[in-house]
PDB file of N, CA and C in Angstrom:
ATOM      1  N   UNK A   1     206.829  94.252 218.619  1.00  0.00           N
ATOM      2  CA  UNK A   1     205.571  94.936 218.790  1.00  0.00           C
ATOM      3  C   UNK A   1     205.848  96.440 218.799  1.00  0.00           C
ATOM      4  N   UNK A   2     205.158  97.025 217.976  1.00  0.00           N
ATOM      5  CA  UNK A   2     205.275  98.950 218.059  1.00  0.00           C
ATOM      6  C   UNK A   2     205.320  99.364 219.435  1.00  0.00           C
ATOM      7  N   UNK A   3     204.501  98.897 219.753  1.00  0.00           N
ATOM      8  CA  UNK A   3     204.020  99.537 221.308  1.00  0.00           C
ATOM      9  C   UNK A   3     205.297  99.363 221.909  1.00  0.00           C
ATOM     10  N   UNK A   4     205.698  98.257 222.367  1.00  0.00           N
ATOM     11  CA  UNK A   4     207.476  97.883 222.815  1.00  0.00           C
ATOM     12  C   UNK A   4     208.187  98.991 222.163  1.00  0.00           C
ATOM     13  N   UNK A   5     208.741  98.760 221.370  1.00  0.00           N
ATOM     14  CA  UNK A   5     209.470  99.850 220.891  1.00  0.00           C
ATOM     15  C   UNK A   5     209.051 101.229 220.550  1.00  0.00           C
ATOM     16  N   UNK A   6     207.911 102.057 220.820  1.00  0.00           N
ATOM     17  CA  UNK A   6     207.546 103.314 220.635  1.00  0.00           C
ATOM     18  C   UNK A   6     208.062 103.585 222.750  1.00  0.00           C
ATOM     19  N   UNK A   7     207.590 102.489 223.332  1.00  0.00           N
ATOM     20  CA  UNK A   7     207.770 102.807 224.909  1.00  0.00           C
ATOM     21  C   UNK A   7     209.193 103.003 224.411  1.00  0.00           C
ATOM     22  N   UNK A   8     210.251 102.205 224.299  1.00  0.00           N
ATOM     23  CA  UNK A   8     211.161 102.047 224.915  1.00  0.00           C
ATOM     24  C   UNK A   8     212.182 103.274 223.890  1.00  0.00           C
ATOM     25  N   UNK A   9     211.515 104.147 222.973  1.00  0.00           N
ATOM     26  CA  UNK A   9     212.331 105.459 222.655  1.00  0.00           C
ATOM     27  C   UNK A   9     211.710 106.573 223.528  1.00  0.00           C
ATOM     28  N   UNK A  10     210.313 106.519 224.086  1.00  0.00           N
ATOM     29  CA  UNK A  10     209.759 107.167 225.206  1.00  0.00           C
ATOM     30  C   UNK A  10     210.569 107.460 226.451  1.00  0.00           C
ATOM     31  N   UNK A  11     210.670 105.853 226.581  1.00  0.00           N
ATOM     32  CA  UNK A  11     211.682 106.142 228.162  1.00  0.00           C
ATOM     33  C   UNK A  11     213.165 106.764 227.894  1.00  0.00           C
ATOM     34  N   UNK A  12     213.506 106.486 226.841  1.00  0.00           N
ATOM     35  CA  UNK A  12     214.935 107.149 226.445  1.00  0.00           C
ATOM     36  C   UNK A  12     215.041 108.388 226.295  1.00  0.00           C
ATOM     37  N   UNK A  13     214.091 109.283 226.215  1.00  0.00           N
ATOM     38  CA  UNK A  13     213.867 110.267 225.351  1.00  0.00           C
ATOM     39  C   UNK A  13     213.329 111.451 226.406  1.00  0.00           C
ATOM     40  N   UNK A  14     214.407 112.675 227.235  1.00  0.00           N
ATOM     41  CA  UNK A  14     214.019 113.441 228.043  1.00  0.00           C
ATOM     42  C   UNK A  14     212.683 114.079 227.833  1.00  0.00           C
ATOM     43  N   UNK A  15     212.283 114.144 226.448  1.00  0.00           N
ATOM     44  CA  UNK A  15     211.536 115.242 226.058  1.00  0.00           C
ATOM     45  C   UNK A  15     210.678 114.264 224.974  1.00  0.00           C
ATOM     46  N   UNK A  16     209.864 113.581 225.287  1.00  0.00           N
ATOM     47  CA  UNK A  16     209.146 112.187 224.406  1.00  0.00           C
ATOM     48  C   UNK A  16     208.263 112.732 223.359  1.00  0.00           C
ATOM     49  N   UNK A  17     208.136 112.332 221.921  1.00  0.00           N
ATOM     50  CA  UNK A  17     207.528 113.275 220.998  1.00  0.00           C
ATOM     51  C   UNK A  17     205.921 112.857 221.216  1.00  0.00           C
ATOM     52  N   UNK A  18     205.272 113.967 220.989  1.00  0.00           N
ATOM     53  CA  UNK A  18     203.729 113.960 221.489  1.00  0.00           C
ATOM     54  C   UNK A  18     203.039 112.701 220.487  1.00  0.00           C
ATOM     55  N   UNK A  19     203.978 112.501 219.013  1.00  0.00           N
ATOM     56  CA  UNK A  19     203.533 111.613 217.904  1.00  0.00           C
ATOM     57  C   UNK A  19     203.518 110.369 218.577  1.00  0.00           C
ATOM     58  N   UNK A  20     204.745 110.239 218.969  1.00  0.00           N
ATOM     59  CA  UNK A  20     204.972 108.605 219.485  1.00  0.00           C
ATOM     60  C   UNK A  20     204.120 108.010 220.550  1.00  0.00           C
ATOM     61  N   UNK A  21     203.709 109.111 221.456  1.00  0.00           N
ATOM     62  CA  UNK A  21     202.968 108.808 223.025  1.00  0.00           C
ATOM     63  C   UNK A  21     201.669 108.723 222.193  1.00  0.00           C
ATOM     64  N   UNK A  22     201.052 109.931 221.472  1.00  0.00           N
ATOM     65  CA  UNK A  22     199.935 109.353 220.928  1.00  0.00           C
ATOM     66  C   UNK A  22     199.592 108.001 220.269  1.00  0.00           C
ATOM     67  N   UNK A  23     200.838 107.506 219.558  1.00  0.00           N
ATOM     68  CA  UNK A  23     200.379 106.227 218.957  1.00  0.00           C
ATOM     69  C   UNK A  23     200.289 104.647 219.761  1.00  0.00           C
ATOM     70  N   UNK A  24     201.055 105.414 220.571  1.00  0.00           N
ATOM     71  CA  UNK A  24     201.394 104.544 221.962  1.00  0.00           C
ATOM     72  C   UNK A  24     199.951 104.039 222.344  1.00  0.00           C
ATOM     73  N   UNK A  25     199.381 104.843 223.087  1.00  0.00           N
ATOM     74  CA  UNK A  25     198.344 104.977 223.650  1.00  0.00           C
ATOM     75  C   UNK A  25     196.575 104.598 222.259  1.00  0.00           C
ATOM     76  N   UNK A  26     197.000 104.792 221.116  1.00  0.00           N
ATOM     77  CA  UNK A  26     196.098 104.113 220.173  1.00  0.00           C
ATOM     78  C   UNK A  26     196.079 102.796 220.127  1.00  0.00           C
ATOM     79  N   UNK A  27     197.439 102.020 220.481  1.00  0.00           N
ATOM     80  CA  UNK A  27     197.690 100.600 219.919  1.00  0.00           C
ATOM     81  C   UNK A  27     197.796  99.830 221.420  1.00  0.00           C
ATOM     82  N   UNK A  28     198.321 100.091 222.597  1.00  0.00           N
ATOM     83  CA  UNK A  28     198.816  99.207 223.760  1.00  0.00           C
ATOM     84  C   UNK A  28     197.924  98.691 224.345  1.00  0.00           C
ATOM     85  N   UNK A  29     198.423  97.351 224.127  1.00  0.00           N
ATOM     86  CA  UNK A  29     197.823  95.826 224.585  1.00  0.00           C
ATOM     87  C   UNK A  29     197.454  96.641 226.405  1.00  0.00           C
ATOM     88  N   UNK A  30     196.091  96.763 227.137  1.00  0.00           N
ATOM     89  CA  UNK A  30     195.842  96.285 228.055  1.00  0.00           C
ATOM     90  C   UNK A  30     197.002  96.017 229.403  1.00  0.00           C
ATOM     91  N   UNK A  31     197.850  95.299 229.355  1.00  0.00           N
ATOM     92  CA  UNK A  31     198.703  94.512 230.300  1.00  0.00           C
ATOM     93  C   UNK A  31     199.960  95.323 230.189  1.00  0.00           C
ATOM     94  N   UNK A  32     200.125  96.327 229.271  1.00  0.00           N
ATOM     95  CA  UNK A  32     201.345  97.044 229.367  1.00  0.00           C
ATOM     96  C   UNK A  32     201.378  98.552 229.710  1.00  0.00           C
ATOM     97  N   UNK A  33     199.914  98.557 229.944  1.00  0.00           N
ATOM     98  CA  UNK A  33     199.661  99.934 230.346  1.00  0.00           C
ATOM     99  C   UNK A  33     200.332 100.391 231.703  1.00  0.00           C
ATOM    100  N   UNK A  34     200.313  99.627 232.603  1.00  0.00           N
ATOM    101  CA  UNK A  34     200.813  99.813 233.877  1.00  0.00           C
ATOM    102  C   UNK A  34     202.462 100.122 233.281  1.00  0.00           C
ATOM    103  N   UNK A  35     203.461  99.669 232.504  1.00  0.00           N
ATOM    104  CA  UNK A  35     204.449  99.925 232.895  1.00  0.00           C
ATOM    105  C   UNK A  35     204.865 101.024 232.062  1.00  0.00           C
ATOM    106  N   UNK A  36     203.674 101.424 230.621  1.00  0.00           N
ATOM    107  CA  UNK A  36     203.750 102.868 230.155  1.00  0.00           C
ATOM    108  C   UNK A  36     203.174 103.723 230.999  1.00  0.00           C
ATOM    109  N   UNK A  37     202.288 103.843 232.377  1.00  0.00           N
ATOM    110  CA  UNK A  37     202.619 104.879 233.308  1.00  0.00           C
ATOM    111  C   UNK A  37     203.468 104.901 234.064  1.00  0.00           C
ATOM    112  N   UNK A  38     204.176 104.276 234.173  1.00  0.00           N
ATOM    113  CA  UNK A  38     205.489 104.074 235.031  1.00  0.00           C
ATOM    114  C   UNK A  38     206.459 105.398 234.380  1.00  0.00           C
ATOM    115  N   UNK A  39     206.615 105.168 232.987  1.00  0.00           N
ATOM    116  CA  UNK A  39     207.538 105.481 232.062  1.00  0.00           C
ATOM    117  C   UNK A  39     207.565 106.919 232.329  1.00  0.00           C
ATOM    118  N   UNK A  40     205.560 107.515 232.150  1.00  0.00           N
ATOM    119  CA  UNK A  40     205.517 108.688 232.277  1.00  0.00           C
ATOM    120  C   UNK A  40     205.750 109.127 233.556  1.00  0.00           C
ATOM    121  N   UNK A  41     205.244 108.697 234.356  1.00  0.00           N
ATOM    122  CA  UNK A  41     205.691 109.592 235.918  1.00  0.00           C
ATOM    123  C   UNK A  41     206.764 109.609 236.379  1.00  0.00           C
ATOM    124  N   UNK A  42     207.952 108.880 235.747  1.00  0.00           N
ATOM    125  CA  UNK A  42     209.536 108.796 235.899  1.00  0.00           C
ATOM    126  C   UNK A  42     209.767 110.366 235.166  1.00  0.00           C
ATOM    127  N   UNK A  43     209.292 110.774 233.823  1.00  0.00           N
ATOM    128  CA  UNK A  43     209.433 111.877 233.779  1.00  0.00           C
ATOM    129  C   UNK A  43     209.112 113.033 234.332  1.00  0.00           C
ATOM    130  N   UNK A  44     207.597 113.066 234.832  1.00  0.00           N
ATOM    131  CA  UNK A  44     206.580 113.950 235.678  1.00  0.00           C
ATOM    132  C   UNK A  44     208.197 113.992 237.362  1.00  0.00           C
ATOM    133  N   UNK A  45     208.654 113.212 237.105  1.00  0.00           N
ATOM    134  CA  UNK A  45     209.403 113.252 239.189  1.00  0.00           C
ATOM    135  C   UNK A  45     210.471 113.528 238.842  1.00  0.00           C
ATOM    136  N   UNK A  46     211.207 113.363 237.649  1.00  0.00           N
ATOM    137  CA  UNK A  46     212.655 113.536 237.323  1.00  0.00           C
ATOM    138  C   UNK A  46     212.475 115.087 236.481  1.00  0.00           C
ATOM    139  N   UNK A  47     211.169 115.702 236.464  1.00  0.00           N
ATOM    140  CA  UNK A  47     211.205 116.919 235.794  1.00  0.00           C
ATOM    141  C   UNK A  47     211.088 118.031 236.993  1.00  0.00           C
ATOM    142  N   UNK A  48     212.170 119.160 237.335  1.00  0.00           N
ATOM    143  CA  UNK A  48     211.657 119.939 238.270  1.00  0.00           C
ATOM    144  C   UNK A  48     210.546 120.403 237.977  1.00  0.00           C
ATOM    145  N   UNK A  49     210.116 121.159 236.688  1.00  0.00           N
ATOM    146  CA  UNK A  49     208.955 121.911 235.986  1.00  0.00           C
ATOM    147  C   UNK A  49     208.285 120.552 235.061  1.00  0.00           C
ATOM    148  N   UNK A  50     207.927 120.006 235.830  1.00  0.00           N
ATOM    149  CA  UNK A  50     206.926 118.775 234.892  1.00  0.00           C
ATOM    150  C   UNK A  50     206.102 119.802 233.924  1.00  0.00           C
ATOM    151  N   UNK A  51     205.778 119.680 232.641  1.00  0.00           N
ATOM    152  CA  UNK A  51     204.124 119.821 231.695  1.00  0.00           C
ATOM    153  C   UNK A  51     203.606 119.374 232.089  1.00  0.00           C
ATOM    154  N   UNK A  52     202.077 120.400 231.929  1.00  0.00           N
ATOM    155  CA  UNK A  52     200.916 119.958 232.338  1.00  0.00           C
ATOM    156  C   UNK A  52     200.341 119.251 231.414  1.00  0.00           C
ATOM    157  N   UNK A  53     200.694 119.033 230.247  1.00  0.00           N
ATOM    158  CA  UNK A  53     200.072 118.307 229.304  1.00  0.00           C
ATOM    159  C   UNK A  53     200.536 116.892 229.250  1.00  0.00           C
ATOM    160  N   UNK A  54     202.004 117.078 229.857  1.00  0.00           N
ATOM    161  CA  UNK A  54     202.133 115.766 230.291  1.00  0.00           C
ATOM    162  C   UNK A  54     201.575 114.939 231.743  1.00  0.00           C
ATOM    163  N   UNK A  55     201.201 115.979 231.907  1.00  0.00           N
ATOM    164  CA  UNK A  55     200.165 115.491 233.587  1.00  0.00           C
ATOM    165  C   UNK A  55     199.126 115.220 233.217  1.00  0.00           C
ATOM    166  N   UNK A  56     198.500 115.522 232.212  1.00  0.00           N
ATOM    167  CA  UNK A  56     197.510 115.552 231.538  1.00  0.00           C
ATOM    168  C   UNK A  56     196.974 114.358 231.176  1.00  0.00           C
ATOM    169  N   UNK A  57     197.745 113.679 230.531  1.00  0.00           N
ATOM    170  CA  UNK A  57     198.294 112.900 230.077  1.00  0.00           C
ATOM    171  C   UNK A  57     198.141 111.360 230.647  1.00  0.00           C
ATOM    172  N   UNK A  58     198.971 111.433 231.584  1.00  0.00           N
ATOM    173  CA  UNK A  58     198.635 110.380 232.654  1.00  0.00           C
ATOM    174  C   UNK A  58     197.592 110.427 233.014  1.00  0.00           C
ATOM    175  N   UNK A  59     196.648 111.743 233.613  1.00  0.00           N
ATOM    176  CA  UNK A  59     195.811 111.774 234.228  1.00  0.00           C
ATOM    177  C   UNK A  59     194.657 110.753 233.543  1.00  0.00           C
ATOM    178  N   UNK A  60     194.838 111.559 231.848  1.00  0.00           N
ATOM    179  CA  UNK A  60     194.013 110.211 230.773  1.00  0.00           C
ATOM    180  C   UNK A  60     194.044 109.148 231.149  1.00  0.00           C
ATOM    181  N   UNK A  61     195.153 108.383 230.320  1.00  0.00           N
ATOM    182  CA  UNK A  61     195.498 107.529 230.900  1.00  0.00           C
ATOM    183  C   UNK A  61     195.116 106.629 231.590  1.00  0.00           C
ATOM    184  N   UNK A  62     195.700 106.727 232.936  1.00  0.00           N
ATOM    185  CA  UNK A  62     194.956 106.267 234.441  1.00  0.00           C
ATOM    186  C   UNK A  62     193.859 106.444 234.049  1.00  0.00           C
ATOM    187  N   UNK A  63     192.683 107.290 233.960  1.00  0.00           N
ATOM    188  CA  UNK A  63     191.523 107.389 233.799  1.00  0.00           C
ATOM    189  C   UNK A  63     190.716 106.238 232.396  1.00  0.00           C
ATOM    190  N   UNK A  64     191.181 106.004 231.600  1.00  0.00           N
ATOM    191  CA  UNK A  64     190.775 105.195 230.718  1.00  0.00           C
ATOM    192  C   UNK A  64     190.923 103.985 231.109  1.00  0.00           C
ATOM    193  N   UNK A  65     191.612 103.343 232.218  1.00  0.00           N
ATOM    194  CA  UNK A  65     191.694 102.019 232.356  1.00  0.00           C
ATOM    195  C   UNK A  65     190.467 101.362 233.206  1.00  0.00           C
ATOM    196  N   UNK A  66     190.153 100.066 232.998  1.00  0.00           N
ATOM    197  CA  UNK A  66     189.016  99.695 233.372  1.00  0.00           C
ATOM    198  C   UNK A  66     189.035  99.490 234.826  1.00  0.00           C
ATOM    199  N   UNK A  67     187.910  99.689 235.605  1.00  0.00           N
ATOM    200  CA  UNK A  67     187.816  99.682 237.175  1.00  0.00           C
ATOM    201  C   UNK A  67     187.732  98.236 237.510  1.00  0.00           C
ATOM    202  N   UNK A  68     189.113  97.886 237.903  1.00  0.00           N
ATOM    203  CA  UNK A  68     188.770  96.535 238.612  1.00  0.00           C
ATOM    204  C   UNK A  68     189.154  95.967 240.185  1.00  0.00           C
TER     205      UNK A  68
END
Protein backbone atom coordinates (compact mmCIF):
# COMPACT_ATOMS: atom_id res chain seq x y z
CA UNK A 1 0.00 0.00 0.00
CA UNK A 2 1.55 3.69 -0.87
CA UNK A 3 0.36 5.00 2.18
CA UNK A 4 2.60 2.15 4.14
CA UNK A 5 5.42 2.92 2.42
CA UNK A 6 5.22 6.85 1.84
CA UNK A 7 4.79 6.62 6.12
CA UNK A 8 7.50 4.49 6.55
CA UNK A 9 10.25 6.89 4.36
CA UNK A 10 8.43 9.72 6.53
CA UNK A 11 9.43 8.20 9.72
CA UNK A 12 12.94 7.59 8.38
CA UNK A 13 13.44 10.77 7.08
CA UNK A 14 14.70 13.77 9.69
CA UNK A 15 13.44 16.30 7.37
CA UNK A 16 10.14 14.44 5.53
CA UNK A 17 9.49 15.85 1.92
CA UNK A 18 6.33 18.13 1.93
CA UNK A 19 5.49 15.83 -1.59
CA UNK A 20 5.32 12.62 0.24
CA UNK A 21 3.27 13.93 3.50
CA UNK A 22 0.99 15.56 1.04
CA UNK A 23 0.22 12.40 -0.77
CA UNK A 24 0.12 10.68 2.38
CA UNK A 25 -2.59 12.51 3.67
CA UNK A 26 -4.64 12.42 -0.02
CA UNK A 27 -4.72 8.56 0.02
CA UNK A 28 -4.68 7.12 4.00
CA UNK A 29 -7.12 4.56 4.79
CA UNK A 30 -9.03 6.09 7.99
CA UNK A 31 -7.45 3.44 10.61
CA UNK A 32 -3.89 4.52 9.93
CA UNK A 33 -4.24 7.92 10.62
CA UNK A 34 -3.61 7.59 14.26
CA UNK A 35 -0.20 6.06 13.72
CA UNK A 36 0.71 8.80 10.84
CA UNK A 37 0.26 11.34 13.78
CA UNK A 38 2.32 9.52 15.85
CA UNK A 39 5.05 9.68 13.11
CA UNK A 40 4.61 13.45 13.00
CA UNK A 41 4.81 14.47 16.61
CA UNK A 42 7.91 12.11 17.07
CA UNK A 43 9.36 14.76 14.87
CA UNK A 44 7.51 18.00 16.35
CA UNK A 45 9.40 16.43 20.20
CA UNK A 46 12.62 15.15 18.73
CA UNK A 47 12.93 18.70 16.94
CA UNK A 48 14.41 21.42 19.37
CA UNK A 49 13.06 24.18 16.72
CA UNK A 50 9.99 22.13 15.48
CA UNK A 51 8.24 24.03 11.94
CA UNK A 52 5.36 25.57 12.19
CA UNK A 53 4.19 24.21 9.12
CA UNK A 54 4.84 21.12 10.42
CA UNK A 55 2.64 21.97 13.46
CA UNK A 56 0.48 23.00 11.11
CA UNK A 57 0.18 20.16 9.83
CA UNK A 58 -0.86 17.94 12.50
CA UNK A 59 -2.94 20.53 13.68
CA UNK A 60 -4.89 19.62 10.08
CA UNK A 61 -4.74 16.58 10.46
CA UNK A 62 -6.11 15.95 13.94
CA UNK A 63 -8.64 18.38 12.86
CA UNK A 64 -9.96 16.48 9.77
CA UNK A 65 -10.67 13.36 11.60
CA UNK A 66 -14.18 12.48 12.35
CA UNK A 67 -15.63 13.28 15.98
CA UNK A 68 -16.27 10.15 17.60
Amino acid sequence: MLSQVLMDHVREDPYPSVTQMTLIEESIPLDMVDEYLDILLEKVVHDRFPSVPMMRRIQRVAESLPNV
